[in-house]
N, C-alpha and C. Protein backbone atom coordinates (compact mmCIF):
# COMPACT_ATOMS: atom_id res chain seq x y z
N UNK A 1 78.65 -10.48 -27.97
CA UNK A 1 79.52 -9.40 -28.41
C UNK A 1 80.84 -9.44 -27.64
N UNK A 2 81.90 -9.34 -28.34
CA UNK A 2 82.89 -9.16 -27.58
C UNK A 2 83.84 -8.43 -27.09
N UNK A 3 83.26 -7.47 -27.81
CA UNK A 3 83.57 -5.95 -26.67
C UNK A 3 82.39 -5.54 -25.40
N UNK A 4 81.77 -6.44 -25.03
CA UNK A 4 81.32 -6.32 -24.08
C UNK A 4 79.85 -5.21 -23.89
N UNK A 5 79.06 -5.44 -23.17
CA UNK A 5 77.88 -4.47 -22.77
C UNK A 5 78.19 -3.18 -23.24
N UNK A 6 79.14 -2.59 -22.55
CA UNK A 6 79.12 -0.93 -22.88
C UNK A 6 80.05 -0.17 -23.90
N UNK A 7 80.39 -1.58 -24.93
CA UNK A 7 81.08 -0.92 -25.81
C UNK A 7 79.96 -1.37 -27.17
N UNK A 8 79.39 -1.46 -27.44
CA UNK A 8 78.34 -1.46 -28.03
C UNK A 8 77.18 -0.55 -28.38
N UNK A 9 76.53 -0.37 -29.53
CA UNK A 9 75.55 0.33 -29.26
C UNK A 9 74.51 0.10 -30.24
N UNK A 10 73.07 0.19 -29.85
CA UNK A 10 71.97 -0.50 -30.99
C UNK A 10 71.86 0.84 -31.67
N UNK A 11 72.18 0.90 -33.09
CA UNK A 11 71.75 1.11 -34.12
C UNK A 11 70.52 1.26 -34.90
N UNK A 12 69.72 2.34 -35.53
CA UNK A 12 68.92 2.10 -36.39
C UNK A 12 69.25 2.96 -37.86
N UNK A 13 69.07 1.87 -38.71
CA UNK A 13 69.49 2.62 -40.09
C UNK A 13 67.81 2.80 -40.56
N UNK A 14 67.59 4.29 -41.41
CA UNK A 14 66.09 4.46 -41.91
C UNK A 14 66.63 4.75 -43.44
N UNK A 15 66.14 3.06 -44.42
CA UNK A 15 67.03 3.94 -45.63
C UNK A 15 65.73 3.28 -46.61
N UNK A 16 65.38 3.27 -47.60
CA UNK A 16 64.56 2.66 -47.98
C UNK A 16 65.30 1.83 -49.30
N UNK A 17 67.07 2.04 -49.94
CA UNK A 17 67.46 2.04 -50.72
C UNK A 17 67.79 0.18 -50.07
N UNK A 18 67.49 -0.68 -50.86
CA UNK A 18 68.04 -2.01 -49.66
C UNK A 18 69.49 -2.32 -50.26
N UNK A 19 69.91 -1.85 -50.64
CA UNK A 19 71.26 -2.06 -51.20
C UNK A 19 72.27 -1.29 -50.02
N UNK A 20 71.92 0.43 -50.16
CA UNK A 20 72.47 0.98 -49.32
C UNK A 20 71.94 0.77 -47.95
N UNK A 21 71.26 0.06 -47.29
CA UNK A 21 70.69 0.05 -46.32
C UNK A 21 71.56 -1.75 -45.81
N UNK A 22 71.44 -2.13 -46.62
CA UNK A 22 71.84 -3.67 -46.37
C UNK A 22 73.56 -3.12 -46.35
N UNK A 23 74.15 -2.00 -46.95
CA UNK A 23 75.76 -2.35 -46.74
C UNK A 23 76.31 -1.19 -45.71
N UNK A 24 74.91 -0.44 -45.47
CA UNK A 24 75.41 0.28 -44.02
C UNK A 24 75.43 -0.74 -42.67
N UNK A 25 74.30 -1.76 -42.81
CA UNK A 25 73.86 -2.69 -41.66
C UNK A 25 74.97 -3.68 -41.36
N UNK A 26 75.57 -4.69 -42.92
CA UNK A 26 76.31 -4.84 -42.58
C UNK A 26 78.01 -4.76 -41.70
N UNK A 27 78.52 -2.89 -42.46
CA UNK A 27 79.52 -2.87 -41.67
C UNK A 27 79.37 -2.85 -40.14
N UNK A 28 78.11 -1.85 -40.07
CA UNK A 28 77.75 -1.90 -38.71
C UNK A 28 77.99 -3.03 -37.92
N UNK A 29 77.66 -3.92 -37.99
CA UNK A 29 77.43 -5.59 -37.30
C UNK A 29 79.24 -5.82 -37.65
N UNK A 30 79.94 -5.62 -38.53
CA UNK A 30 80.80 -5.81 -38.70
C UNK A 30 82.16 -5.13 -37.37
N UNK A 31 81.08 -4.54 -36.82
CA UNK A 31 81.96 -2.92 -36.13
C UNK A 31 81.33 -3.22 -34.49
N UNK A 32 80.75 -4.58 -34.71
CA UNK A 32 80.42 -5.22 -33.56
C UNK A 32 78.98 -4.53 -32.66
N UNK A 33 78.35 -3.94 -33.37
CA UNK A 33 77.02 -3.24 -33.11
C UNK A 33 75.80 -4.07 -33.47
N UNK A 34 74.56 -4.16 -32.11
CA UNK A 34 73.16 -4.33 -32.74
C UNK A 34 72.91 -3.35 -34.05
N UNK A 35 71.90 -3.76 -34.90
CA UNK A 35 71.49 -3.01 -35.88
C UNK A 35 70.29 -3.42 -36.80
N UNK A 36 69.24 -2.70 -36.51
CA UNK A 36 67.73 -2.96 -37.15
C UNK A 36 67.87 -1.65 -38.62
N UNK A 37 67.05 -2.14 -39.44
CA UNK A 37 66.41 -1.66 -40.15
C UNK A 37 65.24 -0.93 -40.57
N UNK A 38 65.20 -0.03 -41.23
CA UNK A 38 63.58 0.47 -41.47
C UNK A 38 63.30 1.18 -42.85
N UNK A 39 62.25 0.39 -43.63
CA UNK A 39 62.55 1.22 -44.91
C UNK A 39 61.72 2.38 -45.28
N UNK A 40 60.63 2.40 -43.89
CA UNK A 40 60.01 3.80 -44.71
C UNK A 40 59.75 4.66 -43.29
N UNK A 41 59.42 5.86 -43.05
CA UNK A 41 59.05 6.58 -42.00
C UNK A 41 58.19 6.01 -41.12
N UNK A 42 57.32 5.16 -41.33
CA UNK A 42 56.13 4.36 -40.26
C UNK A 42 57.16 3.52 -39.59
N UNK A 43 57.49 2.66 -40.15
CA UNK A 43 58.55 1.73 -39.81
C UNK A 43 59.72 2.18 -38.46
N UNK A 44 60.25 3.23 -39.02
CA UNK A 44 61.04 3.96 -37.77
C UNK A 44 60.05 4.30 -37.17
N UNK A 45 59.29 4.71 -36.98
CA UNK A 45 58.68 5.07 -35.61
C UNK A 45 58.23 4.40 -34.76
N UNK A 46 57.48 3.20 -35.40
CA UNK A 46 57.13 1.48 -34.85
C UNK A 46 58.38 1.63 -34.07
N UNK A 47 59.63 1.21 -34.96
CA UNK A 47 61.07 0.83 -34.03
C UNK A 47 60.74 1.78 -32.57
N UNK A 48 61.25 3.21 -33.07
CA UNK A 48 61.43 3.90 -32.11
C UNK A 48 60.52 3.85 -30.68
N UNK A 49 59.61 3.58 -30.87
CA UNK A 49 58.31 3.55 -29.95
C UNK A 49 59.18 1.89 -29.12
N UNK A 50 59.13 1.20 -29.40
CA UNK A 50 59.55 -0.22 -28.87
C UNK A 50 61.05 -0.04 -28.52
N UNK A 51 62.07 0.45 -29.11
CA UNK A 51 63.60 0.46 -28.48
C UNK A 51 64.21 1.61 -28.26
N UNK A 52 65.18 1.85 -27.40
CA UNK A 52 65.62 2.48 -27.39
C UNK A 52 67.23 2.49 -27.71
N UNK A 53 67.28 3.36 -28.95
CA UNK A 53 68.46 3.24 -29.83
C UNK A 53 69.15 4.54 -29.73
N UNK A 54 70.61 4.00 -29.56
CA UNK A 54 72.32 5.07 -29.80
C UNK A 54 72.46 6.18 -30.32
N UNK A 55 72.17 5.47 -31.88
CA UNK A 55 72.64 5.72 -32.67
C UNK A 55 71.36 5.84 -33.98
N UNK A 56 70.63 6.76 -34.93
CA UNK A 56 69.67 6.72 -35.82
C UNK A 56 70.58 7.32 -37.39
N UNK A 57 70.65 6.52 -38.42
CA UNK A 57 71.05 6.95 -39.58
C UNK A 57 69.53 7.08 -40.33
N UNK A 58 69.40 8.17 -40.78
CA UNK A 58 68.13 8.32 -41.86
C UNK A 58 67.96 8.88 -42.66
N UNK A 59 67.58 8.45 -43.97
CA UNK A 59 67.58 8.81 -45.23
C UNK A 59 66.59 10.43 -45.51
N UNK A 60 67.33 11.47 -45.66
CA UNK A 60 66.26 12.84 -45.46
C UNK A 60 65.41 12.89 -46.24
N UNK A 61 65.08 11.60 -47.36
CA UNK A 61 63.91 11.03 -48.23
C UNK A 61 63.53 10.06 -48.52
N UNK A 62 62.20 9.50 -47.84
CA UNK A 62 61.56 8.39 -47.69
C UNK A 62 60.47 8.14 -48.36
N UNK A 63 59.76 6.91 -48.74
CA UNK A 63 58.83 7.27 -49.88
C UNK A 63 57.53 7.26 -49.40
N UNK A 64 57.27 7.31 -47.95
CA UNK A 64 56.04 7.50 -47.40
C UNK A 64 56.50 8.87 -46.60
N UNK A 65 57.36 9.83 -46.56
CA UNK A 65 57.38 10.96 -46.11
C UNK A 65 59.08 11.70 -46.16
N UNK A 66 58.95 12.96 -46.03
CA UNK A 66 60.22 13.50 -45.85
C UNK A 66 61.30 12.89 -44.52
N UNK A 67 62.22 12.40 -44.74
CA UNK A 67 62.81 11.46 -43.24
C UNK A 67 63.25 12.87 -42.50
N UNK A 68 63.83 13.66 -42.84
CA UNK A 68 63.80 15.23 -42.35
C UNK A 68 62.91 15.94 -41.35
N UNK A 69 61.82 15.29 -41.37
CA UNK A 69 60.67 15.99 -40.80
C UNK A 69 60.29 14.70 -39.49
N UNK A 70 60.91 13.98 -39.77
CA UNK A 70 61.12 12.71 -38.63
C UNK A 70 61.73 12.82 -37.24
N UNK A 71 63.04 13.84 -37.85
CA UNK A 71 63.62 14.14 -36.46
C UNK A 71 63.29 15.04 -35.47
N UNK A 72 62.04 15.72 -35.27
CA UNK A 72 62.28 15.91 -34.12
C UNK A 72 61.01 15.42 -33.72
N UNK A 73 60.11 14.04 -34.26
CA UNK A 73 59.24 13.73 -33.80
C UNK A 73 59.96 12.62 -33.07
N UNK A 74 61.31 12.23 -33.54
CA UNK A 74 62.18 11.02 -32.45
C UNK A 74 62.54 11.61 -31.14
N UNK A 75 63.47 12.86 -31.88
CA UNK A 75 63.65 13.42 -30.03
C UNK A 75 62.53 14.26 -29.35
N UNK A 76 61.24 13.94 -29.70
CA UNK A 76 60.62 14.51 -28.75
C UNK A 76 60.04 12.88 -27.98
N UNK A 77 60.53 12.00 -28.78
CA UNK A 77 60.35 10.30 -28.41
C UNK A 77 61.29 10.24 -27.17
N UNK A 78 62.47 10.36 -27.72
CA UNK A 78 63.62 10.06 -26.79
C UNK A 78 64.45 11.67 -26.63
N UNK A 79 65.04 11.87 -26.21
CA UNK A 79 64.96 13.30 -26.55
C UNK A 79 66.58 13.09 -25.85
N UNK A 80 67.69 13.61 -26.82
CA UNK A 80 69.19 13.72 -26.77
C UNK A 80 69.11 12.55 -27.64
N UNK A 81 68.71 12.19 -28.78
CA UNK A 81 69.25 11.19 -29.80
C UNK A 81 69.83 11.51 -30.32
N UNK A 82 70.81 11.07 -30.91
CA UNK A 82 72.14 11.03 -31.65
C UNK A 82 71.42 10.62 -33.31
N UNK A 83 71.70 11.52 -34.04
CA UNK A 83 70.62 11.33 -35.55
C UNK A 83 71.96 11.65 -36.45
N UNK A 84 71.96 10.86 -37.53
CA UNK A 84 72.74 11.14 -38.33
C UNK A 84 72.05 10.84 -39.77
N UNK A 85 71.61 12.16 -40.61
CA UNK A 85 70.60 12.21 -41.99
C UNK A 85 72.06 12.05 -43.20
N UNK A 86 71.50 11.91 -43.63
CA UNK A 86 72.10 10.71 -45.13
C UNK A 86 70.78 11.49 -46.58
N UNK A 87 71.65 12.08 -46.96
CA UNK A 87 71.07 12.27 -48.46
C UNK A 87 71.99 12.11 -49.76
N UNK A 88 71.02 11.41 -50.98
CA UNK A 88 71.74 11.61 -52.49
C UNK A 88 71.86 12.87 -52.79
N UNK A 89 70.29 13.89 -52.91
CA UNK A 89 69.98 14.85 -53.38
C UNK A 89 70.18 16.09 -52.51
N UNK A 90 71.66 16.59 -52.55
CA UNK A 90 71.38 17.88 -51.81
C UNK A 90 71.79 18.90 -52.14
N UNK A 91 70.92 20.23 -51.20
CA UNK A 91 71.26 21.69 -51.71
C UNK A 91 71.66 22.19 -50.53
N UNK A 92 72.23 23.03 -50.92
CA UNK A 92 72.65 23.99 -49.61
C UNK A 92 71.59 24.42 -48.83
N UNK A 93 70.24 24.68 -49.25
CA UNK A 93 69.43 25.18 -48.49
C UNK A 93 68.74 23.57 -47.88
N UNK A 94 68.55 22.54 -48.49
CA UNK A 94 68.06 21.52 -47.71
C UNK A 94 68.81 21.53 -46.68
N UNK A 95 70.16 21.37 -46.58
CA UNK A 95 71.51 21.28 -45.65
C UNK A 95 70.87 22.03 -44.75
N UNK A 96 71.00 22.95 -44.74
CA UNK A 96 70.65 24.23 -43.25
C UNK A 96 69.28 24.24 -43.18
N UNK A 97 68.59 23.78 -43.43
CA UNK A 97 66.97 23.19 -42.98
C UNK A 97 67.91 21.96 -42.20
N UNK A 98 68.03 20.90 -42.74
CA UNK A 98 68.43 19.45 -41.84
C UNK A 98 68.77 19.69 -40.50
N UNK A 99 70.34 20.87 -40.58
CA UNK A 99 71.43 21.02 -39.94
C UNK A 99 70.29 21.63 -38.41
N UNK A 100 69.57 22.10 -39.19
CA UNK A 100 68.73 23.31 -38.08
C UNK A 100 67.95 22.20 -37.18
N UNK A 101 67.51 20.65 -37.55
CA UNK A 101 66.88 19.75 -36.56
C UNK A 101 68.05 19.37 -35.39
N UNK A 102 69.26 19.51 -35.48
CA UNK A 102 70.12 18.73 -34.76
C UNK A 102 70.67 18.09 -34.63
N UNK A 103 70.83 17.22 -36.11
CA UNK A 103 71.73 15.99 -36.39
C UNK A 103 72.87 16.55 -36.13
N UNK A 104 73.44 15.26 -35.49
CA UNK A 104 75.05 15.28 -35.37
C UNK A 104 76.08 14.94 -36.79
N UNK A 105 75.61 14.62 -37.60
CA UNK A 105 76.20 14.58 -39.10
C UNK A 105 75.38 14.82 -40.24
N UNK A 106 75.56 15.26 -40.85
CA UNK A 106 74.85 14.95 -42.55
C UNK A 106 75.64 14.50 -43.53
N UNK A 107 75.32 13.43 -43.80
CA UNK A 107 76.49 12.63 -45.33
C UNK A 107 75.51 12.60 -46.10
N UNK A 108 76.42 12.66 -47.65
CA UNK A 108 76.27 13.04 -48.94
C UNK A 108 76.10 11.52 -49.18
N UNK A 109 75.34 11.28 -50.33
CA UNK A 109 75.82 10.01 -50.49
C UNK A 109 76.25 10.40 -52.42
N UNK A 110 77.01 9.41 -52.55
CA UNK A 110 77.81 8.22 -51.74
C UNK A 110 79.05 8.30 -50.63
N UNK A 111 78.62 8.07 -50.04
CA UNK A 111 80.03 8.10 -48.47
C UNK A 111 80.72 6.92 -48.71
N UNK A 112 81.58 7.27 -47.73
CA UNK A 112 82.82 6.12 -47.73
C UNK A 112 82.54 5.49 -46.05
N UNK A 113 82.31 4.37 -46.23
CA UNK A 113 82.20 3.60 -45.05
C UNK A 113 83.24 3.96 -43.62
N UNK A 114 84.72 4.26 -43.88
CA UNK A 114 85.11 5.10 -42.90
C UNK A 114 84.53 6.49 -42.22
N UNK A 115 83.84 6.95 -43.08
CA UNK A 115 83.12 7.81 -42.80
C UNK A 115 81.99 7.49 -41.15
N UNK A 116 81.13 6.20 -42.01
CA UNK A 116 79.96 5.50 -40.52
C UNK A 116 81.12 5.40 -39.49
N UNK A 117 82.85 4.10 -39.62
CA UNK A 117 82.80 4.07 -38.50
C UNK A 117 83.57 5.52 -37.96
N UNK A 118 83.86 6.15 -38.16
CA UNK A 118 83.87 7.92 -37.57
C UNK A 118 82.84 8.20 -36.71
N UNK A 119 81.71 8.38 -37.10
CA UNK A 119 80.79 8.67 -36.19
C UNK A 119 80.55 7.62 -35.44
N UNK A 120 80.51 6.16 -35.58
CA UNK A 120 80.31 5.35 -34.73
C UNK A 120 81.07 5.54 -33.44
N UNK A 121 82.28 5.74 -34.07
CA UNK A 121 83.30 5.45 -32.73
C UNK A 121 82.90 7.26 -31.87
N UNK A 122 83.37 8.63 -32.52
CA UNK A 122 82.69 9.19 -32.04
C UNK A 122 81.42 9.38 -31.03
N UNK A 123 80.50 8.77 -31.82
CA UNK A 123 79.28 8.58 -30.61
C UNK A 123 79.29 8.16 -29.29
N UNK A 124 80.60 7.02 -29.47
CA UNK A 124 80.82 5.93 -28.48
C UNK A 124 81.53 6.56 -27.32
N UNK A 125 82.50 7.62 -28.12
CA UNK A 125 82.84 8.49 -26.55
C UNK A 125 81.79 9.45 -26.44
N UNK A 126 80.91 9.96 -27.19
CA UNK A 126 80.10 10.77 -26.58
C UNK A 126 79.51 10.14 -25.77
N UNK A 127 79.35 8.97 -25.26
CA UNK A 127 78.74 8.26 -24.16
C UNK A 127 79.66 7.87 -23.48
N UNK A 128 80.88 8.06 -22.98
CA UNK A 128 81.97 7.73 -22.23
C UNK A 128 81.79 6.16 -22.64
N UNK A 129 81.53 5.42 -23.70
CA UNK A 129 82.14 3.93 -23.30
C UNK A 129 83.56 3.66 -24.54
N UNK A 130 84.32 4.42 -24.84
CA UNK A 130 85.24 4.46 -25.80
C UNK A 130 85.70 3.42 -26.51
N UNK A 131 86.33 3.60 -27.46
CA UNK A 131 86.30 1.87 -28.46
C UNK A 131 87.20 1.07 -28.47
């Protein structure tokens, strides 16, 4: 990497869509970041249990469970994770259910890829290593 150790940060995208999951991963890597994948709720948690990751994008619907109901079984994993939920389908009341776990963003989809690196870089000073 060539921004070096602490300008970096590992990534996990939880999307099950591989289209949208493959063109979040890419910019990511593009934006000079590790970045794993996971397409269903078991899957992230496998990850989570084995690494410890930055940054979590996850789909607030997964087809082996609500991805919504995921977050606070991560931060009680790691606890101050940085979660950012990603839905097609939303209501105002899903919103303030989500909002109420602690994510630091919720995007609509379809988003605009300036959008990821926003929070990317964001995150990056929330950890003092700036971009």
């Amino acid at each position: 990497m060539e921004k070096g150790e602490d300008h970096f940060m590992d990534v996990l995208v939880v999307e099950d869509e591989i289209f949208t999951a493959k063109g979040i991963k890419e910019f990511i890597v593009r934006e000079e970041h590790h970045v794993e994948t996971a397409g269903t709720g078991k899957d992230a948690m496998d990850k989570i249990k084995q690494n410890r990751f930055d940054l979590i994008f996850i789909d607030v619907f997964l087809p082996d469970c609500r991805g919504y109901e995921l977050i606070s079984k991560f931060q009680g994993l790691r606890p101050g994770m940085n979660i950012v939920a990603m839905t097609g389908y939303n209501t105002r009341e899903l919103e303030l259910e989500v909002r109420k776990k602690g994510v630091i963003y919720y995007l609509i989809k379809p988003f605009q890829l300036n959008e990821v690196k926003e929070i990317l870089d964001h995150t990056l000073k929330r950890h003092g290593r700036g971009v």
